[in-house]
PDB file of N, CA and C in Angstrom:
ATOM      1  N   UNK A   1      21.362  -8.374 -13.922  1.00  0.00           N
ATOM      2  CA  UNK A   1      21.315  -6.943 -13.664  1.00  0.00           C
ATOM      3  C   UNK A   1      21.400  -6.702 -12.162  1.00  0.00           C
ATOM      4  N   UNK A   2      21.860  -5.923 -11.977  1.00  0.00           N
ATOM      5  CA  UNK A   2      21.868  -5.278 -10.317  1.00  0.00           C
ATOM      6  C   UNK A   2      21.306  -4.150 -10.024  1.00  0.00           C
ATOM      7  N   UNK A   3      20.287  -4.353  -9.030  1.00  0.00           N
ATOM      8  CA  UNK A   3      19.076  -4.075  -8.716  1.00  0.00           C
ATOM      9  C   UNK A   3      19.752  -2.739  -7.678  1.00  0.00           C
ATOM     10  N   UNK A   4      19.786  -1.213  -8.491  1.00  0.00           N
ATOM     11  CA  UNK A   4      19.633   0.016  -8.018  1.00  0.00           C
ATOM     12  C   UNK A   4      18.710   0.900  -7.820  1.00  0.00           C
ATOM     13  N   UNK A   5      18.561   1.639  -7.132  1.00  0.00           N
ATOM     14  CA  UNK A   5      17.503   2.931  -7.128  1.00  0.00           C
ATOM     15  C   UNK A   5      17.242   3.552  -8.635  1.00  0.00           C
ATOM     16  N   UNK A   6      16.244   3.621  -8.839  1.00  0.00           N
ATOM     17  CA  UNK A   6      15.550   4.639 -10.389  1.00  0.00           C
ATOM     18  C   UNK A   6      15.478   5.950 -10.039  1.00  0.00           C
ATOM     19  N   UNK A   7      16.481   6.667 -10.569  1.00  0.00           N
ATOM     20  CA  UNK A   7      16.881   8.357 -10.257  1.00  0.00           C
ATOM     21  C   UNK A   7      16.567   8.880 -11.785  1.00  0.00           C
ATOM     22  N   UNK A   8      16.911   7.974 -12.995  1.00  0.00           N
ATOM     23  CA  UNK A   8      16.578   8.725 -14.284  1.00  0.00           C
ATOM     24  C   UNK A   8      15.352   8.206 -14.892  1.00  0.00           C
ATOM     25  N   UNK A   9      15.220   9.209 -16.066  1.00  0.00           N
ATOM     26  CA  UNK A   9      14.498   8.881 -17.199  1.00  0.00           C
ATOM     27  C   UNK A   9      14.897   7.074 -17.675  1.00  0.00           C
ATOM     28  N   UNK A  10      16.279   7.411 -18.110  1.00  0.00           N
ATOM     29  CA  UNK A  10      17.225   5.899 -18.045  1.00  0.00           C
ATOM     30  C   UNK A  10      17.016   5.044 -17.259  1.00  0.00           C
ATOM     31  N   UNK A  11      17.328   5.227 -15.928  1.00  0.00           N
ATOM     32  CA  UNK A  11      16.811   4.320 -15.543  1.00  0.00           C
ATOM     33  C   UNK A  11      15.995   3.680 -15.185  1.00  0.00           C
ATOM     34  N   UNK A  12      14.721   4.192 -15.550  1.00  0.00           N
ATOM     35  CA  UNK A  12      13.293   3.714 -15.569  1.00  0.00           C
ATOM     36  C   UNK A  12      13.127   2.616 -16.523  1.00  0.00           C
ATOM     37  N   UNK A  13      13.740   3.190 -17.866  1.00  0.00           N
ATOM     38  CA  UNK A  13      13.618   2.271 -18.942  1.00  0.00           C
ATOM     39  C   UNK A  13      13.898   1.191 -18.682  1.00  0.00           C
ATOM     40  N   UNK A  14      15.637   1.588 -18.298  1.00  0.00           N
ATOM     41  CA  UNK A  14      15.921  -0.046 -18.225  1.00  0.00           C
ATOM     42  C   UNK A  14      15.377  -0.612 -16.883  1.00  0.00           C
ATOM     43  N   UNK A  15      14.956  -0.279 -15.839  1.00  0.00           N
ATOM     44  CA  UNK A  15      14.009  -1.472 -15.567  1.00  0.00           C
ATOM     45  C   UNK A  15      12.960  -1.513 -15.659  1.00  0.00           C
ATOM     46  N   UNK A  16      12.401  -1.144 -16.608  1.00  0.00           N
ATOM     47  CA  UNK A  16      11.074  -1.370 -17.355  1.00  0.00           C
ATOM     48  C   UNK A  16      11.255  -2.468 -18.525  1.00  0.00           C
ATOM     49  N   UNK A  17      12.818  -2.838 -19.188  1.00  0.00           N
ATOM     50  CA  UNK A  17      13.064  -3.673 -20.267  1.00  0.00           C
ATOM     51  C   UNK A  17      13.371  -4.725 -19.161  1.00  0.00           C
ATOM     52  N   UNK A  18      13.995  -4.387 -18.093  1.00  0.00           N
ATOM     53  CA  UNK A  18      14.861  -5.798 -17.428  1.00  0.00           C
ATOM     54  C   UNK A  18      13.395  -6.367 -16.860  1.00  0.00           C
ATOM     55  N   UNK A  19      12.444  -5.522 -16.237  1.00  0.00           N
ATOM     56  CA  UNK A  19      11.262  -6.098 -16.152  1.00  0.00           C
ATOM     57  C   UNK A  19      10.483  -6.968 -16.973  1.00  0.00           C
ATOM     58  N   UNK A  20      10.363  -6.746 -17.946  1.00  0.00           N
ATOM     59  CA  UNK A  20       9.722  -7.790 -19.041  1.00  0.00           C
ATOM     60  C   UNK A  20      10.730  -8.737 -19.569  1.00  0.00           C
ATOM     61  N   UNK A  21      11.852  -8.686 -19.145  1.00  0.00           N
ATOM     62  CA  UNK A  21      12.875  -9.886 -19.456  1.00  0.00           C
ATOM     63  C   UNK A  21      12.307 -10.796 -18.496  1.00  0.00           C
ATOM     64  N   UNK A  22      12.020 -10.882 -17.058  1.00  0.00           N
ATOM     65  CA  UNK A  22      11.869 -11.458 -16.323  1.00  0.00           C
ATOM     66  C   UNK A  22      10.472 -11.827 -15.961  1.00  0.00           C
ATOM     67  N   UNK A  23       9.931 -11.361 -16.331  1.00  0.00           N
ATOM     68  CA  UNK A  23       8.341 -11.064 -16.122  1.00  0.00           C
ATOM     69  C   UNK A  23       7.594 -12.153 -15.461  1.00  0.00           C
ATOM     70  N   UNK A  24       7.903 -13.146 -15.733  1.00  0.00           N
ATOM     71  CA  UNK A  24       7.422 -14.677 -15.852  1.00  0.00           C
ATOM     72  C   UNK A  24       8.290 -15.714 -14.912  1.00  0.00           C
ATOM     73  N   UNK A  25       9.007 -14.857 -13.855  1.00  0.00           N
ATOM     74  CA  UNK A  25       9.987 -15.440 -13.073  1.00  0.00           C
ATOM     75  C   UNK A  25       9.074 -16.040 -11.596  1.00  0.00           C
ATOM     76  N   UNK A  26       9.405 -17.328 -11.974  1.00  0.00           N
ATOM     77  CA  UNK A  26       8.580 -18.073 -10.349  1.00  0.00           C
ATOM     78  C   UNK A  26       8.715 -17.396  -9.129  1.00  0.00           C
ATOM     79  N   UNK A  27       8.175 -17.553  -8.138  1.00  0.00           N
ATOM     80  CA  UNK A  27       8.320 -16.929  -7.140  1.00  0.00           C
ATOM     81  C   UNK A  27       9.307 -17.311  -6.216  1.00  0.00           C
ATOM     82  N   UNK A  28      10.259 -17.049  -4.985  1.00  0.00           N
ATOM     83  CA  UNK A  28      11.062 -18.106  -4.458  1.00  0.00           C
ATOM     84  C   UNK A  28      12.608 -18.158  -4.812  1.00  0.00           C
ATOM     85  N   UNK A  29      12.287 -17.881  -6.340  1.00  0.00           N
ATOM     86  CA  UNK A  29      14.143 -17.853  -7.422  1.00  0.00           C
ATOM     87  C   UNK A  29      14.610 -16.395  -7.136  1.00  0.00           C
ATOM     88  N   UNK A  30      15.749 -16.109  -7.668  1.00  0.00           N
ATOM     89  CA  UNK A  30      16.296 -15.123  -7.788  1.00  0.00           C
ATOM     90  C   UNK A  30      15.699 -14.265  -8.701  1.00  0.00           C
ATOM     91  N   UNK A  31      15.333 -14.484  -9.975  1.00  0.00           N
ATOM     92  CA  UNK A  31      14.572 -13.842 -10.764  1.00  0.00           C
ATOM     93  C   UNK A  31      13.364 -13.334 -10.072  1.00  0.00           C
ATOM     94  N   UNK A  32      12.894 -14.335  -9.253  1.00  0.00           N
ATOM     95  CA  UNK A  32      11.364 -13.862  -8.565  1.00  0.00           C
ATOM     96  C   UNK A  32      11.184 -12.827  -8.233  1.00  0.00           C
ATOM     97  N   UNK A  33      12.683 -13.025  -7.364  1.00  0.00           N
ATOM     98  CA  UNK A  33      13.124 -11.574  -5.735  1.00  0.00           C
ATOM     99  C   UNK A  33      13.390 -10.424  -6.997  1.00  0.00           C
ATOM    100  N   UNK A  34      14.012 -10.372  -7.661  1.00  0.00           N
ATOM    101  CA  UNK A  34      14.801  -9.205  -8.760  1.00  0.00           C
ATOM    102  C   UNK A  34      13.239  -8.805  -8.983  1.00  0.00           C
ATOM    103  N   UNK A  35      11.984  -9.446  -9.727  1.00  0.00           N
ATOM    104  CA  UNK A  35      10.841  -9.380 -10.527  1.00  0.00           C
ATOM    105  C   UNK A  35      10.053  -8.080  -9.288  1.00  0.00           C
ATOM    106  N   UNK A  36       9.861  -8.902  -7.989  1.00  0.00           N
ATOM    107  CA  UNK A  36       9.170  -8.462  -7.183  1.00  0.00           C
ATOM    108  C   UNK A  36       9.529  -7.036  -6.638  1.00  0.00           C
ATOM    109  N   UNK A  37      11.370  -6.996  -6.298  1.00  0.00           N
ATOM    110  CA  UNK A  37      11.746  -5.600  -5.868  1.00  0.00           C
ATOM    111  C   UNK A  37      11.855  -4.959  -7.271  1.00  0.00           C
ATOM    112  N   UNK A  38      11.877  -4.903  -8.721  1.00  0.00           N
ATOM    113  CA  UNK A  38      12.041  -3.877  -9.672  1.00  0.00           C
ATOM    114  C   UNK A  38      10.673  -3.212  -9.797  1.00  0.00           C
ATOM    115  N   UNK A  39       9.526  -4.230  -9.217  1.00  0.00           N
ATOM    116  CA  UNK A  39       8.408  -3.567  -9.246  1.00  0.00           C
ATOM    117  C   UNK A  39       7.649  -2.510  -8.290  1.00  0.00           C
ATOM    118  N   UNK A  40       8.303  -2.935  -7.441  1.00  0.00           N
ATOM    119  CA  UNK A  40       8.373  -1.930  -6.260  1.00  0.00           C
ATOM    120  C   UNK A  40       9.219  -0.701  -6.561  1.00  0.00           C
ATOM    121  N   UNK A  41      10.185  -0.711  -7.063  1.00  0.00           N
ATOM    122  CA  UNK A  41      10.922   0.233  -7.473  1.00  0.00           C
ATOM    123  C   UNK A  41      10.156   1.221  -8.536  1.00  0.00           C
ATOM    124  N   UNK A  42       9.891   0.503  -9.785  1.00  0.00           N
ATOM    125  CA  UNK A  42       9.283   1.162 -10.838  1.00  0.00           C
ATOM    126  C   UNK A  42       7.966   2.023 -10.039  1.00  0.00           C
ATOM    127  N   UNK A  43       7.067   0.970  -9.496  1.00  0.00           N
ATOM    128  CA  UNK A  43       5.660   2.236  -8.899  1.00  0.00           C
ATOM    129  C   UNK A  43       6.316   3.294  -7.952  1.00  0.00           C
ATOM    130  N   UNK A  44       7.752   2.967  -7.220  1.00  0.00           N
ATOM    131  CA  UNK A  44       7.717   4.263  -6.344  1.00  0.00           C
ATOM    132  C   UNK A  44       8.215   5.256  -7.721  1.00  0.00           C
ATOM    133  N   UNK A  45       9.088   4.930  -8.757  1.00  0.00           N
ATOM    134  CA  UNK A  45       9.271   6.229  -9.292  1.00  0.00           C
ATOM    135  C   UNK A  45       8.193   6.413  -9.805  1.00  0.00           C
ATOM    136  N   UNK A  46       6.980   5.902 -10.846  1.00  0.00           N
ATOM    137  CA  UNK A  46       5.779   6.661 -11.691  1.00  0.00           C
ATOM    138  C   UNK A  46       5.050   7.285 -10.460  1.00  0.00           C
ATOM    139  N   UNK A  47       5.081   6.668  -9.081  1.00  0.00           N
ATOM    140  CA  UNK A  47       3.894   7.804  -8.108  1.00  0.00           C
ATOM    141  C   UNK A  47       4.613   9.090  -8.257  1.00  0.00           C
ATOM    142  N   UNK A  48       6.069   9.162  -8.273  1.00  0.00           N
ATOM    143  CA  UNK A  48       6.334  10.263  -7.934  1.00  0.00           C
ATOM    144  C   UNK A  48       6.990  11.282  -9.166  1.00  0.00           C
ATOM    145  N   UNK A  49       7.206  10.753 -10.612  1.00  0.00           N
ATOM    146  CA  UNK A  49       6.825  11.309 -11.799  1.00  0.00           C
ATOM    147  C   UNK A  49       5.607  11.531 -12.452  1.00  0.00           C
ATOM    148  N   UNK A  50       4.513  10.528 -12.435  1.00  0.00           N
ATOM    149  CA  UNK A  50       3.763  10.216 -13.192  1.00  0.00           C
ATOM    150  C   UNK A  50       2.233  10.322 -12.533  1.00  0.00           C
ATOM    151  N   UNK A  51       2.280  11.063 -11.770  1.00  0.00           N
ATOM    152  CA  UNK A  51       0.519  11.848 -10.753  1.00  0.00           C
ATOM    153  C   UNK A  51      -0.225  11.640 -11.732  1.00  0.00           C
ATOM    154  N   UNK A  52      -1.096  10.996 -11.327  1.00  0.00           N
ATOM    155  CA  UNK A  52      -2.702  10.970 -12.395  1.00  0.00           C
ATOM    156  C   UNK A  52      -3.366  11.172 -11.637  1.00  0.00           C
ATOM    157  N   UNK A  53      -4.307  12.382 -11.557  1.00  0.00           N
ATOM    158  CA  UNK A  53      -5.668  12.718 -10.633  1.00  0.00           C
ATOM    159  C   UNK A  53      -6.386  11.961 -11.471  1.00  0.00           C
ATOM    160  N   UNK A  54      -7.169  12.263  -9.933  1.00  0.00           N
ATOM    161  CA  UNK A  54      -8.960  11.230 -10.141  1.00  0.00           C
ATOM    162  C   UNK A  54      -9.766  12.126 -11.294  1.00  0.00           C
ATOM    163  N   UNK A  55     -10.331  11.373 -11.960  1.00  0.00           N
ATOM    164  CA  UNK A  55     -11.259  11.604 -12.873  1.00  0.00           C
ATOM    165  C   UNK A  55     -12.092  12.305 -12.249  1.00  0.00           C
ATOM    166  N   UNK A  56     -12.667  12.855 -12.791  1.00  0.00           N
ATOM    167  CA  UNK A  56     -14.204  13.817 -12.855  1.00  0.00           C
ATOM    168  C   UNK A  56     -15.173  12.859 -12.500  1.00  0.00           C
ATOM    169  N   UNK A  57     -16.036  13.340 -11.409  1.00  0.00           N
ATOM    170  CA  UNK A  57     -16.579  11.922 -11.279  1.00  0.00           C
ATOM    171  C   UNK A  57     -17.903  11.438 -11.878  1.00  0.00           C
ATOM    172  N   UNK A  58     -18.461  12.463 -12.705  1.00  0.00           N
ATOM    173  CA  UNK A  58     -19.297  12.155 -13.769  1.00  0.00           C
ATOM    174  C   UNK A  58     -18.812  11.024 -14.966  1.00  0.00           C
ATOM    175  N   UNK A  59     -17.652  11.691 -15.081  1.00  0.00           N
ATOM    176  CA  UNK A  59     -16.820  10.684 -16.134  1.00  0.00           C
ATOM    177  C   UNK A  59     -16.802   9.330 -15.323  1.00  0.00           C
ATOM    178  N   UNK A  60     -16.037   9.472 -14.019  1.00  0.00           N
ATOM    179  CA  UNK A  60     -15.879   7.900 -13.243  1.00  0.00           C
ATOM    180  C   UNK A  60     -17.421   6.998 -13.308  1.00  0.00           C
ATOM    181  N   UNK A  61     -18.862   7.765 -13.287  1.00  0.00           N
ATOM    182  CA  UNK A  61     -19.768   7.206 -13.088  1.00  0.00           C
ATOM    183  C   UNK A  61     -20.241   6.663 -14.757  1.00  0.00           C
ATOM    184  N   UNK A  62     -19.835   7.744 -15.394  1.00  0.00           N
ATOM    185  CA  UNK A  62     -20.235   7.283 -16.566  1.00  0.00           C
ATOM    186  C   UNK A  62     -19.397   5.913 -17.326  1.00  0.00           C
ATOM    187  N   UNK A  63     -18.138   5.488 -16.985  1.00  0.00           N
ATOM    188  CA  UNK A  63     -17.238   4.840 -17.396  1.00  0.00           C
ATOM    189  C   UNK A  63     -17.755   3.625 -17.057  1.00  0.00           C
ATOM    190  N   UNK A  64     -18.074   3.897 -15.085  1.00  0.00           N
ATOM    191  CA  UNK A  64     -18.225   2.355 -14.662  1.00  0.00           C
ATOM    192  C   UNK A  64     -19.378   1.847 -15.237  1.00  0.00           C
ATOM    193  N   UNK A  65     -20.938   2.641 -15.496  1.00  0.00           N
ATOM    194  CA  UNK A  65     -21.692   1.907 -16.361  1.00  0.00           C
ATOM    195  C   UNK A  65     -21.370   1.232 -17.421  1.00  0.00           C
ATOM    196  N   UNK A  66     -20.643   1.914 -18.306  1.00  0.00           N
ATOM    197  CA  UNK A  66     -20.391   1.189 -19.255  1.00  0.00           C
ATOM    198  C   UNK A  66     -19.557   0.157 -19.167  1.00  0.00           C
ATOM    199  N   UNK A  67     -18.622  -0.301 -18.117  1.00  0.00           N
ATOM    200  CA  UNK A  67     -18.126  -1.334 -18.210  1.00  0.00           C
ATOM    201  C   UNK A  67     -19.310  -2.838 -17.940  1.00  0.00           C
ATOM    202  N   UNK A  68     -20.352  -1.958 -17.018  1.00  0.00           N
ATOM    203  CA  UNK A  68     -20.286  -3.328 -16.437  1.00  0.00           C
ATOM    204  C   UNK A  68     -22.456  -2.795 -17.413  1.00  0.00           C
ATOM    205  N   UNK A  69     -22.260  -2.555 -18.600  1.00  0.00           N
ATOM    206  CA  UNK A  69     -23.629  -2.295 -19.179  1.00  0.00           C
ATOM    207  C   UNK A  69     -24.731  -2.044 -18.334  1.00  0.00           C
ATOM    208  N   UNK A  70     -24.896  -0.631 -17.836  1.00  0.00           N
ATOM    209  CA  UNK A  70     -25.900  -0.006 -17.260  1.00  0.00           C
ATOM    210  C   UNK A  70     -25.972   1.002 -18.371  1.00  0.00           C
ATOM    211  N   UNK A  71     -27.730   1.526 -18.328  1.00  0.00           N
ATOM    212  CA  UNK A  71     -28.282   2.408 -19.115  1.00  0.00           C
ATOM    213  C   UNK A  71     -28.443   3.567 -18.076  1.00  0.00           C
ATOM    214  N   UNK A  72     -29.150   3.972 -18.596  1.00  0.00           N
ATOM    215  CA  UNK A  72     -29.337   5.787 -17.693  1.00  0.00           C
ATOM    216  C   UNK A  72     -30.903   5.021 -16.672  1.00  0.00           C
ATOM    217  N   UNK A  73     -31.727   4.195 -17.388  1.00  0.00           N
ATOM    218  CA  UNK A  73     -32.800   3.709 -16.196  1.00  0.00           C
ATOM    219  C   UNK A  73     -31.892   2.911 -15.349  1.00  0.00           C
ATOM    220  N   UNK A  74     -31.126   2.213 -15.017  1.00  0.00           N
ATOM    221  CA  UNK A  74     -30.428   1.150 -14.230  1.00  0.00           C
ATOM    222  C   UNK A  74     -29.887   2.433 -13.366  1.00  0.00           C
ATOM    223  N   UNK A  75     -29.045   3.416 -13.942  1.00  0.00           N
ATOM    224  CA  UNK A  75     -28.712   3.962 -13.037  1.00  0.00           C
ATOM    225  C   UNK A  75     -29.723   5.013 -12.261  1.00  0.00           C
ATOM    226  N   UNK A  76     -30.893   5.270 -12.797  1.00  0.00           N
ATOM    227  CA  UNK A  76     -31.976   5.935 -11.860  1.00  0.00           C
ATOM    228  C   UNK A  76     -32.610   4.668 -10.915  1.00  0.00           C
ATOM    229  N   UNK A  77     -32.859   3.222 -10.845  1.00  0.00           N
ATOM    230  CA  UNK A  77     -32.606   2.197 -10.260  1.00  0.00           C
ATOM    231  C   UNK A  77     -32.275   2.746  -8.889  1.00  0.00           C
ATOM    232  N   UNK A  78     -30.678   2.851  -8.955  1.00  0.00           N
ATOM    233  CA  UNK A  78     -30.031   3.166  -7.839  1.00  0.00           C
ATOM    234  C   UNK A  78     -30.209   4.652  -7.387  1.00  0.00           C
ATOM    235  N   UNK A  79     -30.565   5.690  -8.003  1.00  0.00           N
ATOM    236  CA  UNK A  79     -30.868   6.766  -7.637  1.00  0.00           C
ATOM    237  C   UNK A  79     -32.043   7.487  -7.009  1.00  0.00           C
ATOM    238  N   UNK A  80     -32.804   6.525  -7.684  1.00  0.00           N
ATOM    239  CA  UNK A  80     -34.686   6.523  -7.115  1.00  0.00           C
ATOM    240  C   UNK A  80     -34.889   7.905  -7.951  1.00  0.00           C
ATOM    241  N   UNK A  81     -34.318   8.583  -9.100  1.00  0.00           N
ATOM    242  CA  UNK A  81     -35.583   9.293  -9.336  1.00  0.00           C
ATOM    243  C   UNK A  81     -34.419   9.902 -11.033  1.00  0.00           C
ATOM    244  N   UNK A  82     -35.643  10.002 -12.090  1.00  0.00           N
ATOM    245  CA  UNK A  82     -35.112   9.979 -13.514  1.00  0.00           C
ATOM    246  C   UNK A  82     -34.775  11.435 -13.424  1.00  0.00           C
ATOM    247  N   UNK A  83     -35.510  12.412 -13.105  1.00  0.00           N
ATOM    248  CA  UNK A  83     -34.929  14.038 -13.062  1.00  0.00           C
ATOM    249  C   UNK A  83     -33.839  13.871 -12.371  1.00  0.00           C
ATOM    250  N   UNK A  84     -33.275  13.428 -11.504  1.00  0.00           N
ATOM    251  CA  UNK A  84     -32.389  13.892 -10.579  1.00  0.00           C
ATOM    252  C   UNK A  84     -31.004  12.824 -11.283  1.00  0.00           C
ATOM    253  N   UNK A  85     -31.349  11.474 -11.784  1.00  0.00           N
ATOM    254  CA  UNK A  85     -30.248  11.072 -12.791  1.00  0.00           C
ATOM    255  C   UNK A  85     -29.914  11.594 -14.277  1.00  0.00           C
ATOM    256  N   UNK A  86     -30.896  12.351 -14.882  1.00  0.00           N
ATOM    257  CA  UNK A  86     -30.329  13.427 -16.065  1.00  0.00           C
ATOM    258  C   UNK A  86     -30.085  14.560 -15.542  1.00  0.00           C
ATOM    259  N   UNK A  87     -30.255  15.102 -14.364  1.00  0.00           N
ATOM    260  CA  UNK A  87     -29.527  16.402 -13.826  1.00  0.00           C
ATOM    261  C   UNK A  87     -28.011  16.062 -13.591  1.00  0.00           C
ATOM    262  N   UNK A  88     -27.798  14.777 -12.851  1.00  0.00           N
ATOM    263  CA  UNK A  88     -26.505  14.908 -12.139  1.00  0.00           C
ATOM    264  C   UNK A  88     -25.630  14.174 -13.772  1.00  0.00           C
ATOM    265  N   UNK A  89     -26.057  13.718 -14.753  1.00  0.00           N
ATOM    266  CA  UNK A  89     -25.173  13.360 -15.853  1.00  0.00           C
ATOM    267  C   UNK A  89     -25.133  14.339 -16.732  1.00  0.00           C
ATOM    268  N   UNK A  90     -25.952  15.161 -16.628  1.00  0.00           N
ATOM    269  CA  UNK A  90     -25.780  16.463 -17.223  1.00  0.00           C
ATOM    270  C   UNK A  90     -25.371  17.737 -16.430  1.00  0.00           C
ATOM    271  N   UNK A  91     -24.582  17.431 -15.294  1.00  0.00           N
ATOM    272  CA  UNK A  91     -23.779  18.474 -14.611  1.00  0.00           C
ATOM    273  C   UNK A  91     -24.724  19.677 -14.138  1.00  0.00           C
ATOM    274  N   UNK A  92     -26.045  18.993 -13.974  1.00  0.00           N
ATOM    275  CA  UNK A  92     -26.795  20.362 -13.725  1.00  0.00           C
ATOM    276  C   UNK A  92     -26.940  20.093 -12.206  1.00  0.00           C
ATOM    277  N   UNK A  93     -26.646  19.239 -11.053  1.00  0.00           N
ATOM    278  CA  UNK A  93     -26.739  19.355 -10.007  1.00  0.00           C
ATOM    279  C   UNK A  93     -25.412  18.349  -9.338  1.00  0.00           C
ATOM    280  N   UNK A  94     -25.383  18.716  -7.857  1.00  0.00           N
ATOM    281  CA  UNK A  94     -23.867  18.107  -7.539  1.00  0.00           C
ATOM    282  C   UNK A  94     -24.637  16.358  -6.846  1.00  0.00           C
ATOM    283  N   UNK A  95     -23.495  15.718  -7.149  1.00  0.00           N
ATOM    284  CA  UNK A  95     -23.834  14.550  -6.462  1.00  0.00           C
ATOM    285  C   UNK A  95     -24.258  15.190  -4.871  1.00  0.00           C
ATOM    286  N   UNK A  96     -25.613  14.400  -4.232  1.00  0.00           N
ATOM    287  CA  UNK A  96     -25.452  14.700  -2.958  1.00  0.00           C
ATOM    288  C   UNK A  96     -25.000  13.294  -2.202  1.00  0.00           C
ATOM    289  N   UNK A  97     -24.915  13.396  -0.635  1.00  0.00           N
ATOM    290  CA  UNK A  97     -23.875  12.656   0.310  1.00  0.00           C
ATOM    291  C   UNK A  97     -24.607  10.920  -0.152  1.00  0.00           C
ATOM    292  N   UNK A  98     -26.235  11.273  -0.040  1.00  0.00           N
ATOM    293  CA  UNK A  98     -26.749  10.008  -0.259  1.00  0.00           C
ATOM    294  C   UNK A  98     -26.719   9.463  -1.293  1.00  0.00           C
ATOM    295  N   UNK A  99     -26.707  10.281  -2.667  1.00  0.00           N
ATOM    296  CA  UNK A  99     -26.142   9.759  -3.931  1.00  0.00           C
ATOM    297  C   UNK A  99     -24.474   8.901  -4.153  1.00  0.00           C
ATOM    298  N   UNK A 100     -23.988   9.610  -3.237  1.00  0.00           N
ATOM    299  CA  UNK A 100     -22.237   9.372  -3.241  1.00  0.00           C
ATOM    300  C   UNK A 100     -22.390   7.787  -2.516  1.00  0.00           C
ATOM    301  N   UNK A 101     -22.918   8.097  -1.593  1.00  0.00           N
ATOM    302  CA  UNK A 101     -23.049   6.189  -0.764  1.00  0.00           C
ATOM    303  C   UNK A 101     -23.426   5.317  -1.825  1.00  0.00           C
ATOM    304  N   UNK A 102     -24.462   5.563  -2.438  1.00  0.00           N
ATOM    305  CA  UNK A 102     -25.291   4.468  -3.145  1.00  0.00           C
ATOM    306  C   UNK A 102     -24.475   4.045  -4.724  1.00  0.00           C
ATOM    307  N   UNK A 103     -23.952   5.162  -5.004  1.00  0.00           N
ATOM    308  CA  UNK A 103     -22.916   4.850  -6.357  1.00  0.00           C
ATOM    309  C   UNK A 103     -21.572   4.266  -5.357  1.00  0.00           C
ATOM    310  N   UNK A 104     -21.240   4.571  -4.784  1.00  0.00           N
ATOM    311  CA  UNK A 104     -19.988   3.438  -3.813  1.00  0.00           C
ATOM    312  C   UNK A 104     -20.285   2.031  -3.808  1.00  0.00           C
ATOM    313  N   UNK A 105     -21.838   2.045  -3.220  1.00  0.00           N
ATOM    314  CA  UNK A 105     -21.770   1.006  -2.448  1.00  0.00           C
ATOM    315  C   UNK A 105     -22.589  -0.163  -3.806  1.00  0.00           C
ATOM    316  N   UNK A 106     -23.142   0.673  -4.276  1.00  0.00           N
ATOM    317  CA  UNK A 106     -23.829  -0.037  -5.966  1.00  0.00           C
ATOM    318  C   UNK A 106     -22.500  -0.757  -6.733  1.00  0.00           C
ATOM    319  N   UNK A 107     -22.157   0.855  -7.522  1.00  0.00           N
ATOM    320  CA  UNK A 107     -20.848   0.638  -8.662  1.00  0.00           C
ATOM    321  C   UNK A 107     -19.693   0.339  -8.049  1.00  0.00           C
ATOM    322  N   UNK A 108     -19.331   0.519  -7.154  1.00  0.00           N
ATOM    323  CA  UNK A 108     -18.100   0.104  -6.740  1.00  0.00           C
ATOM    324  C   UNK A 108     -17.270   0.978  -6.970  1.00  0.00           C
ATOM    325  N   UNK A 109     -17.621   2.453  -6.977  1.00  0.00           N
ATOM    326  CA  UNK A 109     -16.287   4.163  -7.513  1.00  0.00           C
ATOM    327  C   UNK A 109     -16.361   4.237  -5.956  1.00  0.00           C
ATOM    328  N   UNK A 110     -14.821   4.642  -6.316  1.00  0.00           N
ATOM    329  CA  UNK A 110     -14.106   4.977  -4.800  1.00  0.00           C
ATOM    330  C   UNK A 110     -14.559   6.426  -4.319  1.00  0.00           C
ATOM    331  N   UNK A 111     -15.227   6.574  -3.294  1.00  0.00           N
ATOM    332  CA  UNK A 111     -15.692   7.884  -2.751  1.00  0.00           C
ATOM    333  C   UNK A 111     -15.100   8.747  -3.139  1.00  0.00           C
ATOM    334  N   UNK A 112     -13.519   8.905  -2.774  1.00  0.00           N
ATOM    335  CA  UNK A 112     -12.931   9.777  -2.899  1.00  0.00           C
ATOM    336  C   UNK A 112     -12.984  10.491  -4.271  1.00  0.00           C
ATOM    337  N   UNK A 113     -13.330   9.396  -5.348  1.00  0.00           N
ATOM    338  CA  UNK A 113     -13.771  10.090  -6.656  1.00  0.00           C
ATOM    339  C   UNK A 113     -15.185  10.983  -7.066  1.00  0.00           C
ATOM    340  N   UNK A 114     -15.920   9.864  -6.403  1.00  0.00           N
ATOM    341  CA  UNK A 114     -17.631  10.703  -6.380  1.00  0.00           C
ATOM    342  C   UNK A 114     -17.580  11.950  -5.782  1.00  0.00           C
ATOM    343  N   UNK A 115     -16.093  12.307  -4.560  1.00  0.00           N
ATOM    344  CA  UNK A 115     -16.277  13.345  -3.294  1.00  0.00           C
ATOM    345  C   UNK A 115     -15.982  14.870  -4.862  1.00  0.00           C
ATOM    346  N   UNK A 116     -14.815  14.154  -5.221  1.00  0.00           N
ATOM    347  CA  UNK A 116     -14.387  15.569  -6.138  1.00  0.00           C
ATOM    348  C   UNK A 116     -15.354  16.350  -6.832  1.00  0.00           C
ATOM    349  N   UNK A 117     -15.232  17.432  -6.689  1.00  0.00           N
ATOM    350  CA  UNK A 117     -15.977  18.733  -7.484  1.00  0.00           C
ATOM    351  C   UNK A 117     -16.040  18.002  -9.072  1.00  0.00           C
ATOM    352  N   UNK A 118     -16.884  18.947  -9.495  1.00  0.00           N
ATOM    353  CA  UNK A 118     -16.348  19.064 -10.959  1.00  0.00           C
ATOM    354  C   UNK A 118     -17.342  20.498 -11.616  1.00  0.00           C
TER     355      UNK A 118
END
């Protein structure tokens, strides 16, 4: 295949199929170089079709517990206080600046998610 710019719907596909033809191409080969620039190609078109805003960041906080099995005490743990972790999971108060550090620097959610309203 010869490796063009993604302007369509079409041509997304097909290098989204020529992508998984190759998928598994060593690094170094020709397949590699084709593997490495179609992928570069494909993320510049989905950034610029396919925008996904940041989650809500109640949702982001609530998600990352559950990945990594925290309860609602684990996360008052990091919060230092049980009213103020059923307020902020129940949307009754806003994360504040020192809450936003400590879920960063705890859970590992990207500020910029904790920063968003909701």
């Amino acid at each position: 295949m010869q490796i063009r710019p993604i302007k369509t719907e079409l041509d997304y596909q097909e290098a989204l199929n020529r992508l998984e033809e190759i998928f598994t191409a060593k690094q170094g080969t020709t397949e590699g170089d084709e593997l490495e620039i179609l992928g570069i190609l494909i993320e510049n078109y989905e950034e610029e079709h396919f925008f996904v805003d940041n989650p809500d960041p109640i949702e982001a906080i609530k998600f990352r517990m559950d990945q990594i099995g925290l309860d609602q005490q684990d996360l008052t743990k990091i919060i230092g206080s049980k009213s103020r972790t059923s307020d902020l999971l129940n949307r009754k108060r806003p994360l504040s600046v020192r809450q936003i550090r400590l879920l960063h620097k705890e859970l590992h959610i990207p500020a910029d998610v904790l920063l968003k309203l909701y």
